[in-house]
PDB file of N, CA and C in Angstrom:
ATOM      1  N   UNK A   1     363.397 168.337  84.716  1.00  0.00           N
ATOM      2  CA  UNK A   1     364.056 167.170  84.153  1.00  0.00           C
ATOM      3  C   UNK A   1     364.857 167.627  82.927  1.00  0.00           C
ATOM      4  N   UNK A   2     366.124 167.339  82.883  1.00  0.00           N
ATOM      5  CA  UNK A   2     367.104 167.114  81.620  1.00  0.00           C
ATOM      6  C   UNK A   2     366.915 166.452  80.770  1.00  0.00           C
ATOM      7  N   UNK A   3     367.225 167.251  79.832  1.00  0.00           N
ATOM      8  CA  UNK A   3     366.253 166.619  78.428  1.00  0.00           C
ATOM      9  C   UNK A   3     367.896 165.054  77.877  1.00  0.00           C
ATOM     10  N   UNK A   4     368.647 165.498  78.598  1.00  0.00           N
ATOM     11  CA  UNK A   4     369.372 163.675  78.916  1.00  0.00           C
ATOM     12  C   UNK A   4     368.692 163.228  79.363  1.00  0.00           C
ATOM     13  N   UNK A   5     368.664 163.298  80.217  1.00  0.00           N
ATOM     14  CA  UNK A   5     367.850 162.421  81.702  1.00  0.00           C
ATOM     15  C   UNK A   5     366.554 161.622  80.675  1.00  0.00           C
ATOM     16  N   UNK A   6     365.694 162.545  79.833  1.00  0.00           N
ATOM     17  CA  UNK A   6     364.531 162.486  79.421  1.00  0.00           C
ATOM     18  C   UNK A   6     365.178 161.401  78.120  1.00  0.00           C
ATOM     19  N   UNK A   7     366.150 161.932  77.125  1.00  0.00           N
ATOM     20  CA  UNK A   7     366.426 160.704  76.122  1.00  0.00           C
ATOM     21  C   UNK A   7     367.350 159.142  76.863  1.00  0.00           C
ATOM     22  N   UNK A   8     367.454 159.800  77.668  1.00  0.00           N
ATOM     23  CA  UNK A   8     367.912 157.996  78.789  1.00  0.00           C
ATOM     24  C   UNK A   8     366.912 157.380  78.703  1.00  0.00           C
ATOM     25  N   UNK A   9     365.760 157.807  79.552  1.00  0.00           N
ATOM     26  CA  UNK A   9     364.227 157.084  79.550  1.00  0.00           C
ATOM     27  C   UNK A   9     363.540 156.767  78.018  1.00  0.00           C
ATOM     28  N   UNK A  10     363.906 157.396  77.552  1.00  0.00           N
ATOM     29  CA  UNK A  10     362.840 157.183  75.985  1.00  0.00           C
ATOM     30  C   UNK A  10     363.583 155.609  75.260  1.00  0.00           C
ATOM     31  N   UNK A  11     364.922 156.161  75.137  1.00  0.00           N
ATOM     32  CA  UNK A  11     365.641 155.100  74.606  1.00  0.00           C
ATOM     33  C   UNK A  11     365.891 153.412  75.713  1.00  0.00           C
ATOM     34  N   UNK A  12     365.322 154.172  77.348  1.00  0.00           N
ATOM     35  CA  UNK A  12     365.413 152.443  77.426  1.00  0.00           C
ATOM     36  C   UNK A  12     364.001 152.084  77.580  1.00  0.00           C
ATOM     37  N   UNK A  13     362.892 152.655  77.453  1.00  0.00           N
ATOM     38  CA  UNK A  13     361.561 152.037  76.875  1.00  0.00           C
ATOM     39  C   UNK A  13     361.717 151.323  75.752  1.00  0.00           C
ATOM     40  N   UNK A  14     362.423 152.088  74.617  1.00  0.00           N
ATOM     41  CA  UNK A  14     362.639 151.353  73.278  1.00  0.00           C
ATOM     42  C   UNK A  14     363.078 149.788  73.479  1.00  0.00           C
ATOM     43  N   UNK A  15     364.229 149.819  74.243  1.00  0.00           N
ATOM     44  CA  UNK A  15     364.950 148.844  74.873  1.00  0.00           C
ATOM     45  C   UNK A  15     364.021 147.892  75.184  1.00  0.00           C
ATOM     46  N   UNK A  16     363.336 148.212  76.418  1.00  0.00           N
ATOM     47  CA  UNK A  16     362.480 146.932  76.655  1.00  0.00           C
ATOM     48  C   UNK A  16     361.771 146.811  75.725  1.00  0.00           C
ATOM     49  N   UNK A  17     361.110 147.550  74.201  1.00  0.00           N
ATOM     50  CA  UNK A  17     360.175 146.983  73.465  1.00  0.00           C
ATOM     51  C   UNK A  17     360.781 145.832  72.199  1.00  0.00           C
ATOM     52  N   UNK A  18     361.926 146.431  72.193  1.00  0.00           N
ATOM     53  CA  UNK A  18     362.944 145.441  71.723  1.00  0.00           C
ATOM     54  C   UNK A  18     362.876 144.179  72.131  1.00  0.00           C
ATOM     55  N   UNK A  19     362.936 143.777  73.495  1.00  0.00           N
ATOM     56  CA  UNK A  19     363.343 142.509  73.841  1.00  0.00           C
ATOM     57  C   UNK A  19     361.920 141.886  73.660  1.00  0.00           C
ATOM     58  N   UNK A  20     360.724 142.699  73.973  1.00  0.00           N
ATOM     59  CA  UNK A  20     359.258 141.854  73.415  1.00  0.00           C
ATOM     60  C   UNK A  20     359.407 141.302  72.002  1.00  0.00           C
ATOM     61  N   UNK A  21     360.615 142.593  71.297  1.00  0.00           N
ATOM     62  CA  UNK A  21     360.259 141.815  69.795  1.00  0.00           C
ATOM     63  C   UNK A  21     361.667 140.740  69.933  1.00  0.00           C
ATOM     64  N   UNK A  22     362.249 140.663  69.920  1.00  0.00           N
ATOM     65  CA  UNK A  22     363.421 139.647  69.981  1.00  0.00           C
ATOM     66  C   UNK A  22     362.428 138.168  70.375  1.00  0.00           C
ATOM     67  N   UNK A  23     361.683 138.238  71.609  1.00  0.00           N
ATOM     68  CA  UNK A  23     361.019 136.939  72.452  1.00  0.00           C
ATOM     69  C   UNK A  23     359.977 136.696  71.393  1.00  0.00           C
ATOM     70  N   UNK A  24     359.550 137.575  70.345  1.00  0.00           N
ATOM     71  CA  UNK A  24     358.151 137.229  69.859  1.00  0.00           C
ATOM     72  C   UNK A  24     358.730 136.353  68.571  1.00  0.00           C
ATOM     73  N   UNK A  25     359.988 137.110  68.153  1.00  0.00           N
ATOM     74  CA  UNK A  25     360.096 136.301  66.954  1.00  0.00           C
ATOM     75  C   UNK A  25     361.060 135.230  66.853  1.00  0.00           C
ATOM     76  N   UNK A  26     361.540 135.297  68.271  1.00  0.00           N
ATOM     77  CA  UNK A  26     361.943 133.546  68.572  1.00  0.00           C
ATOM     78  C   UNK A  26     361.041 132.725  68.660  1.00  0.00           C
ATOM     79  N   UNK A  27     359.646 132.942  69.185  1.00  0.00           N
ATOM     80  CA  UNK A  27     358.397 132.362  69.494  1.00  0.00           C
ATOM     81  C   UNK A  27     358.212 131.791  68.031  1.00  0.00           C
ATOM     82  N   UNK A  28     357.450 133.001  67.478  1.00  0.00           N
ATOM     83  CA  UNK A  28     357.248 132.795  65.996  1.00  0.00           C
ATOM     84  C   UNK A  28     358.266 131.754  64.913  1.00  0.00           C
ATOM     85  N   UNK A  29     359.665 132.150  65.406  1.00  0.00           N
ATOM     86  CA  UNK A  29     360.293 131.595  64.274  1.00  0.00           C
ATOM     87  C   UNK A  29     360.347 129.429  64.643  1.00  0.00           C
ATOM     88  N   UNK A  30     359.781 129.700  66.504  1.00  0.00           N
ATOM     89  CA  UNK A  30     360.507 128.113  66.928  1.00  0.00           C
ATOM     90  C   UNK A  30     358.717 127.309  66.657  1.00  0.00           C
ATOM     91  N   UNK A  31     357.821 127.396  67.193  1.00  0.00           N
ATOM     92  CA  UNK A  31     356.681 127.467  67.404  1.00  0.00           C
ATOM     93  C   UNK A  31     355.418 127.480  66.334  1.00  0.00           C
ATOM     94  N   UNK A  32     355.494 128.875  64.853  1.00  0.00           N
ATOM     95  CA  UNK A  32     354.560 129.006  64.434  1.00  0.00           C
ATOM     96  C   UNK A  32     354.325 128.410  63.000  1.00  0.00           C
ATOM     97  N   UNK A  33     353.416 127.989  62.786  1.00  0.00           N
ATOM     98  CA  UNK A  33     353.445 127.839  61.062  1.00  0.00           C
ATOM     99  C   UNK A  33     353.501 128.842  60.243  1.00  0.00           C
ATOM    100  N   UNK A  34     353.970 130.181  60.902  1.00  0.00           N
ATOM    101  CA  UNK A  34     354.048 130.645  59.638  1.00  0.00           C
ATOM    102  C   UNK A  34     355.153 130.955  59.147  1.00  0.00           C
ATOM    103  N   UNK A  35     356.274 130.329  59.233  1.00  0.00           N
ATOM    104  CA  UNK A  35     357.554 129.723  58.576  1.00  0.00           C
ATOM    105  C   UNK A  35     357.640 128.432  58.348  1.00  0.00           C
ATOM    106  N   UNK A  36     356.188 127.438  57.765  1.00  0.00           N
ATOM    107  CA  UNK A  36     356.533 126.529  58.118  1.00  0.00           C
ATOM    108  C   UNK A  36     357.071 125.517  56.406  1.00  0.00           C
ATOM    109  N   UNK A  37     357.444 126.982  55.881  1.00  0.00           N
ATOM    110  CA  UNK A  37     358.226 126.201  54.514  1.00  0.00           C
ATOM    111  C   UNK A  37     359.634 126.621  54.432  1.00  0.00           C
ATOM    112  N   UNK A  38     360.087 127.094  55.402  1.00  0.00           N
ATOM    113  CA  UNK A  38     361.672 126.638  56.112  1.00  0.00           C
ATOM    114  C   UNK A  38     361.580 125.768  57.199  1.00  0.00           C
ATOM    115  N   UNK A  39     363.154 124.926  56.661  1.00  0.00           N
ATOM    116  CA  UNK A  39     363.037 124.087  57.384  1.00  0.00           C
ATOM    117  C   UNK A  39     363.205 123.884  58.582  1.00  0.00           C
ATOM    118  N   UNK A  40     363.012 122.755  59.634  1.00  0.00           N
ATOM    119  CA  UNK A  40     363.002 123.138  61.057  1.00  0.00           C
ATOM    120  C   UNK A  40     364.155 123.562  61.632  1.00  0.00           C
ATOM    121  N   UNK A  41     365.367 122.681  60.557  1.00  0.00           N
ATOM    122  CA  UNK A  41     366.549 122.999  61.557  1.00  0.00           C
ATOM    123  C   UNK A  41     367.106 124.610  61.301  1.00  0.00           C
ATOM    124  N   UNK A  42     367.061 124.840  60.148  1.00  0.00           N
ATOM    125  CA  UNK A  42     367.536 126.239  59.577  1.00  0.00           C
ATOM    126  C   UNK A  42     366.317 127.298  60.864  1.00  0.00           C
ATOM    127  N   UNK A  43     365.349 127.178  61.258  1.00  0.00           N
ATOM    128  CA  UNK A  43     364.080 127.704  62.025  1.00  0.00           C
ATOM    129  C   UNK A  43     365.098 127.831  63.617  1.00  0.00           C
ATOM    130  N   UNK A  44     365.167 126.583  63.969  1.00  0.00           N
ATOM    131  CA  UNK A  44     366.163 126.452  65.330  1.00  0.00           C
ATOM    132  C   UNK A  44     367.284 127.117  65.004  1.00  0.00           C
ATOM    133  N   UNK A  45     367.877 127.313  64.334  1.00  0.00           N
ATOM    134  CA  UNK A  45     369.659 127.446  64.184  1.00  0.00           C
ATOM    135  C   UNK A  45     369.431 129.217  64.301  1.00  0.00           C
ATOM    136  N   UNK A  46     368.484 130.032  63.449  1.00  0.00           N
ATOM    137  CA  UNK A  46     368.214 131.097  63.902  1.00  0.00           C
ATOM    138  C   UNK A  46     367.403 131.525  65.183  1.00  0.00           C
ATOM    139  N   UNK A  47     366.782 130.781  65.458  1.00  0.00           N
ATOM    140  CA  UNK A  47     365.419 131.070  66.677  1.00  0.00           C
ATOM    141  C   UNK A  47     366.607 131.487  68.159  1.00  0.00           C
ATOM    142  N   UNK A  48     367.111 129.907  68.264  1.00  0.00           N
ATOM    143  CA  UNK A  48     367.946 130.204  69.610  1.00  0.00           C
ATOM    144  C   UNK A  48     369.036 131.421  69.751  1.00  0.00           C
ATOM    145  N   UNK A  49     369.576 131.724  69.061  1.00  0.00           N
ATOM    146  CA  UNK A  49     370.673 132.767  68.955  1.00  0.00           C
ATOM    147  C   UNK A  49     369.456 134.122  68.998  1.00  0.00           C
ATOM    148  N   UNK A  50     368.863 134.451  68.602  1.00  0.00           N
ATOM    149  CA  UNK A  50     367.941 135.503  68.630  1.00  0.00           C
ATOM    150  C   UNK A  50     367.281 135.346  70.714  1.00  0.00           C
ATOM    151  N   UNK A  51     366.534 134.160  70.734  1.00  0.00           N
ATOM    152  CA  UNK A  51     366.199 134.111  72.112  1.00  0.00           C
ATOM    153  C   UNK A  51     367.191 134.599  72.889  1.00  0.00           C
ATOM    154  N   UNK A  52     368.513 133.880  72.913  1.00  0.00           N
ATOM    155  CA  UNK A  52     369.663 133.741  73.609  1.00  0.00           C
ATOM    156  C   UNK A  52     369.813 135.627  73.695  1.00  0.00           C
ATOM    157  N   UNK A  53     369.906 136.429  72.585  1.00  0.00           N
ATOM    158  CA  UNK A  53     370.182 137.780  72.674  1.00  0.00           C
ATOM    159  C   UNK A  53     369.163 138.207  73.317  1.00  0.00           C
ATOM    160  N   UNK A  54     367.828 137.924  73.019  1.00  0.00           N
ATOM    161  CA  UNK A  54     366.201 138.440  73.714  1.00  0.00           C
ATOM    162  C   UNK A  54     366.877 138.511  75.471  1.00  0.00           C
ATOM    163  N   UNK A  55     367.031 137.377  76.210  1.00  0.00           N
ATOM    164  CA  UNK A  55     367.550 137.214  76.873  1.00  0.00           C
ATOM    165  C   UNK A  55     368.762 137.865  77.735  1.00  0.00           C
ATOM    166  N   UNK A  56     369.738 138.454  76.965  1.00  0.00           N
ATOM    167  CA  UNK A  56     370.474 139.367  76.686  1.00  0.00           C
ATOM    168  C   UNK A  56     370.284 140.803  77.225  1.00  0.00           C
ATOM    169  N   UNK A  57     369.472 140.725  76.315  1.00  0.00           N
ATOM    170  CA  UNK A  57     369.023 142.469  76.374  1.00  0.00           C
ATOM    171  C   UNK A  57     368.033 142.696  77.427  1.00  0.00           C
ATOM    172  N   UNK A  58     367.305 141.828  77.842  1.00  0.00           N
ATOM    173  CA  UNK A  58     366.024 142.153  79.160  1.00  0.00           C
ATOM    174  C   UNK A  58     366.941 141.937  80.353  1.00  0.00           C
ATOM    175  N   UNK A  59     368.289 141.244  80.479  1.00  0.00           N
ATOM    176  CA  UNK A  59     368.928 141.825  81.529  1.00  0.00           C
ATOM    177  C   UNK A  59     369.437 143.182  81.709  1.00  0.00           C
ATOM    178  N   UNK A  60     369.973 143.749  80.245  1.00  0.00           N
ATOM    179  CA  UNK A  60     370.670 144.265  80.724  1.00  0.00           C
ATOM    180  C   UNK A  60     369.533 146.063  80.377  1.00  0.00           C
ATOM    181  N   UNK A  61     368.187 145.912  80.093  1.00  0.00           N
ATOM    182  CA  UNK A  61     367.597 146.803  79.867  1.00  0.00           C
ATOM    183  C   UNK A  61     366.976 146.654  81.601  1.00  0.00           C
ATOM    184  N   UNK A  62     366.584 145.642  82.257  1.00  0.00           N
ATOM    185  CA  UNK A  62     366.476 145.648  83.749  1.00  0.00           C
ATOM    186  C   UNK A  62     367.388 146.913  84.699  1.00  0.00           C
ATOM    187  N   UNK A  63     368.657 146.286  83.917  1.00  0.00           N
ATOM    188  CA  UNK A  63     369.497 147.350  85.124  1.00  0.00           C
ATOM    189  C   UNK A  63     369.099 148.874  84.532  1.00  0.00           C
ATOM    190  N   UNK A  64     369.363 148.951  83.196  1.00  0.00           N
ATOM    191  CA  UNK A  64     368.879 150.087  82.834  1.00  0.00           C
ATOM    192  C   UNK A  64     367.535 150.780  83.723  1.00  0.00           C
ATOM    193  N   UNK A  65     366.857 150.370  83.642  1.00  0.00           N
ATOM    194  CA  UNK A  65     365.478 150.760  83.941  1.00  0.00           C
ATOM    195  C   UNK A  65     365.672 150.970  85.387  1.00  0.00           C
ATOM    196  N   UNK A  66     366.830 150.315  86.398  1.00  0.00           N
ATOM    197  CA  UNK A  66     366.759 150.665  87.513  1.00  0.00           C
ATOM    198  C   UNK A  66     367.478 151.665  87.316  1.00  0.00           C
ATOM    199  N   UNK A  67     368.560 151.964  86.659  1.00  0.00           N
ATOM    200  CA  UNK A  67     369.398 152.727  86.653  1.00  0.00           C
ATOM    201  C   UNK A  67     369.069 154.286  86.619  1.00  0.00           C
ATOM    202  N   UNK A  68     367.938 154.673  85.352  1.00  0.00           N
ATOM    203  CA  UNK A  68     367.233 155.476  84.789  1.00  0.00           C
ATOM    204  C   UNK A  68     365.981 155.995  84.890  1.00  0.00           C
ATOM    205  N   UNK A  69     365.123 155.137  86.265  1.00  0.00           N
ATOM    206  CA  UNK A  69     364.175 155.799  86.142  1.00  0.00           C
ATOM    207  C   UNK A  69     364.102 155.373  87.778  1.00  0.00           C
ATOM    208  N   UNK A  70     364.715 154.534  88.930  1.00  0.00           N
ATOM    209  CA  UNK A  70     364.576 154.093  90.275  1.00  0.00           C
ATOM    210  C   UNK A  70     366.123 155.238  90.601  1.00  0.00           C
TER     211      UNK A  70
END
């Protein structure tokens, strides 16, 4: 194995751990009390645009992952 080949795979693991964190802290930011001394709408106005990218990126780390390791 090519040590490309090998930083393709490393960097799209990263990738998908990314989009866990993107989904967690849309979760967190829409969902948890522990932002709960900002306010809701300022909470939404960031949450969705973050999901919306979470979203984003697990498509396009999907193809990756077929791309790079299928």
């Amino acid at each position: 194995m090519d040590s490309g080949r090998l930083y393709a795979q490393i960097m799209t693991i990263f990738g998908a751990a990314m989009v866990i964190f993107y989904f967690g802290l849309g979760y967190i930011l829409l969902f948890s009390s522990l932002f709960s001394y900002v306010d809701i709408a300022l909470r939404v106005i960031l949450a969705f645009p973050i999901l919306i990218y979470g979203i984003y990126r697990a498509v396009s780390s999907y193809r990756k992952i077929k791309e790079n390791f299928f």
